[in-house]
Protein backbone atom coordinates (compact mmCIF):
# COMPACT_ATOMS: atom_id res chain seq x y z
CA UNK A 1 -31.21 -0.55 -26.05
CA UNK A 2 -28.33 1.80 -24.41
CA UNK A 3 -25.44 3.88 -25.74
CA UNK A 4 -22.27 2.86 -25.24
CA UNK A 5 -19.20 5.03 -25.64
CA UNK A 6 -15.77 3.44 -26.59
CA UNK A 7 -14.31 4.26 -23.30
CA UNK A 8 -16.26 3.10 -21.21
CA UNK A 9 -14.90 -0.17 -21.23
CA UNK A 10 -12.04 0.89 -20.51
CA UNK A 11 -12.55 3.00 -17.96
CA UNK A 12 -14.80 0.06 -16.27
CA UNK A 13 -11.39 -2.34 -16.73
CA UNK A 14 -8.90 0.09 -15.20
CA UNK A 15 -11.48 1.33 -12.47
CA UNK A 16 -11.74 -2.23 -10.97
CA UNK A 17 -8.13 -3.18 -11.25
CA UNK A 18 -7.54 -0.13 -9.31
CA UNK A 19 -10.56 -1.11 -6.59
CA UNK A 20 -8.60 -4.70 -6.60
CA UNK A 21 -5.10 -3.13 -5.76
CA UNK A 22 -7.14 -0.90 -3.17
CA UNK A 23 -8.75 -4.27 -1.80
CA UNK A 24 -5.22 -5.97 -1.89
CA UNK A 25 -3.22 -3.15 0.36
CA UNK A 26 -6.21 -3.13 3.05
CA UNK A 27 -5.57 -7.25 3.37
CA UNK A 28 -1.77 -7.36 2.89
CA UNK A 29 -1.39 -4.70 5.79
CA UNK A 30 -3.38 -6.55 8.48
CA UNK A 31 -0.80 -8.84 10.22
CA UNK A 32 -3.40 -11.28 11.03
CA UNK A 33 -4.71 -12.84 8.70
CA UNK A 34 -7.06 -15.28 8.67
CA UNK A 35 -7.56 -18.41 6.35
CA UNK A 36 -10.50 -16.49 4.56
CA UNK A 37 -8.10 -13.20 4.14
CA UNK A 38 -5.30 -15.60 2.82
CA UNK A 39 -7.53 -16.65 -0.17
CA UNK A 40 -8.64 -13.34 -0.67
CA UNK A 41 -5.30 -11.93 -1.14
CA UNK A 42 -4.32 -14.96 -3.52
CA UNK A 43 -7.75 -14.71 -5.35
CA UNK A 44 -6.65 -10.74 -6.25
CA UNK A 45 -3.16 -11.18 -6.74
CA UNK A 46 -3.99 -13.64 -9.99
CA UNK A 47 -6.74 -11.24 -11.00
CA UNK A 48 -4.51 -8.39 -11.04
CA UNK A 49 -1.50 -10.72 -12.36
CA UNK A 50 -4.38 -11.86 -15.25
CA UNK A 51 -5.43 -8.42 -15.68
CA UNK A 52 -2.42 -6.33 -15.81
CA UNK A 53 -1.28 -6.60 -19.19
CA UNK A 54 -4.31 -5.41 -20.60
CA UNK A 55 -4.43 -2.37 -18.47
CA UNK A 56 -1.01 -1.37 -19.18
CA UNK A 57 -2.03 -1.08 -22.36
CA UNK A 58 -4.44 1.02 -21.95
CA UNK A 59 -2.81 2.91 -19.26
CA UNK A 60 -0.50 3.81 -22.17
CA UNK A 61 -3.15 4.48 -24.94
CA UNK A 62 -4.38 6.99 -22.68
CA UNK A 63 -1.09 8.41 -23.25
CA UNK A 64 0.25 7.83 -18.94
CA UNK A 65 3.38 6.51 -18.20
CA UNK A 66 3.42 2.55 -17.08
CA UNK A 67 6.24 3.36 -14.93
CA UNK A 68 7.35 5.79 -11.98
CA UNK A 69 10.32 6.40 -10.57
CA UNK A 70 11.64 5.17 -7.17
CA UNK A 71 14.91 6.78 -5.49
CA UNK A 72 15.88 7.89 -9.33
CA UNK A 73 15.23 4.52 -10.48
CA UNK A 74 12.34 3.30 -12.62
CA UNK A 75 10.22 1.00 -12.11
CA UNK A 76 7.79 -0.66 -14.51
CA UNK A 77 4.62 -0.55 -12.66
CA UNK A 78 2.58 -3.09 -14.22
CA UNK A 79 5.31 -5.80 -14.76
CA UNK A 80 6.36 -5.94 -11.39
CA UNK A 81 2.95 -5.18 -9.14
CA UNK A 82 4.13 -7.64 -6.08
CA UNK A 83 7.44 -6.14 -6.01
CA UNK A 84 6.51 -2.54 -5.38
CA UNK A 85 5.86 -1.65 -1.66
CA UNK A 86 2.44 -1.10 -0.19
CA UNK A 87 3.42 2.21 0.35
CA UNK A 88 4.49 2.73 -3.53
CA UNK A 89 1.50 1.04 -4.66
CA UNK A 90 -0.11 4.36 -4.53
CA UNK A 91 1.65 5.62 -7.04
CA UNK A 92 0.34 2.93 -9.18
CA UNK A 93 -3.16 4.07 -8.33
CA UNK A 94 -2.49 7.38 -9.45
CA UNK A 95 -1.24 6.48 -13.05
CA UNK A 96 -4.55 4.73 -13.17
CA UNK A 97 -6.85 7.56 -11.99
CA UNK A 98 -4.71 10.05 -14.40
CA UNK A 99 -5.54 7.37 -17.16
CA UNK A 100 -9.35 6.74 -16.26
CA UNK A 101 -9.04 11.10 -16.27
CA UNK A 102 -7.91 11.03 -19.88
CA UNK A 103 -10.43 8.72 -21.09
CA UNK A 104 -13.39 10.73 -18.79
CA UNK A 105 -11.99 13.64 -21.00
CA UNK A 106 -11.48 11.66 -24.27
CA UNK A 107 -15.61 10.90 -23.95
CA UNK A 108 -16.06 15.04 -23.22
CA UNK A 109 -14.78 16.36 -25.97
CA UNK A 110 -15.48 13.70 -28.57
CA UNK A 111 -19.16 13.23 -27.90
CA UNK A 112 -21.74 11.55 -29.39
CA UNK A 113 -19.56 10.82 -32.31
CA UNK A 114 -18.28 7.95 -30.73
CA UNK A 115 -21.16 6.23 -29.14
CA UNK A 116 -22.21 2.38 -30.04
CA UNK A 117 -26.03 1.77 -30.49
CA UNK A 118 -26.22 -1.24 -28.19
CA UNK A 119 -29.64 -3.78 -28.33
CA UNK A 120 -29.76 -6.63 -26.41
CA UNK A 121 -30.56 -7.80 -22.71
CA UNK A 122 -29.68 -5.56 -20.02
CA UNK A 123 -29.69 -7.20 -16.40
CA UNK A 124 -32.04 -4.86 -14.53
């Protein structure tokens, strides 16, 4: 039996598609990649492609932008992942960690009033 607040999924979701883009930059840099590498980055780039949908939306039920803005032009950060520069990824972190902040602060101030008994098998 645990407690379970109603963001913490989310904030589990959006915390490991932001570890995957993390994961993804560190590979893509390196010029040399080897065979394993190569798979690696492939493996990600569907997970992220799979996953990115959902955490747009709730990137934007945390009440963040799913965009930023390039040069005075926007660009949709969720839509177009692969298209942004390594460098500009960053900026896709942070509307991630300013989401995962609004949920952390969603939990504060709304308590226990929105905790989920949970009962069932927990992998110790």
């Amino acid at each position: 039996m645990f407690l379970l607040n109603k963001y913490d999924q989310k904030i589990k979701i959006i915390t490991e598609f932001k570890l995957d883009i993390k994961k993804y930059i560190s590979l893509e840099v390196n010029e040399y990649q080897s065979d394993n590498e190569a798979k690696k980055i492939l493996s990600l780039r569907e997970k992220l492609n799979t996953l990115a949908g959902e955490v747009r939306n709730y990137v934007e039920k945390a009440g963040v932008s799913s965009g930023f803005y390039i040069d005075q032009a926007y660009t949709p950060a969720f839509s177009n992942l692969f298209n942004i520069s390594i460098n500009n990824l960053q900026a896709v972190i942070d509307l991630l960690d300013q989401a995962i902040g609004n949920y952390k602060y969603l939990q504060k101030i709304s308590g226990a009033n929105v905790s989920i008994l949970c009962i069932g098998l927990v992998n110790s």
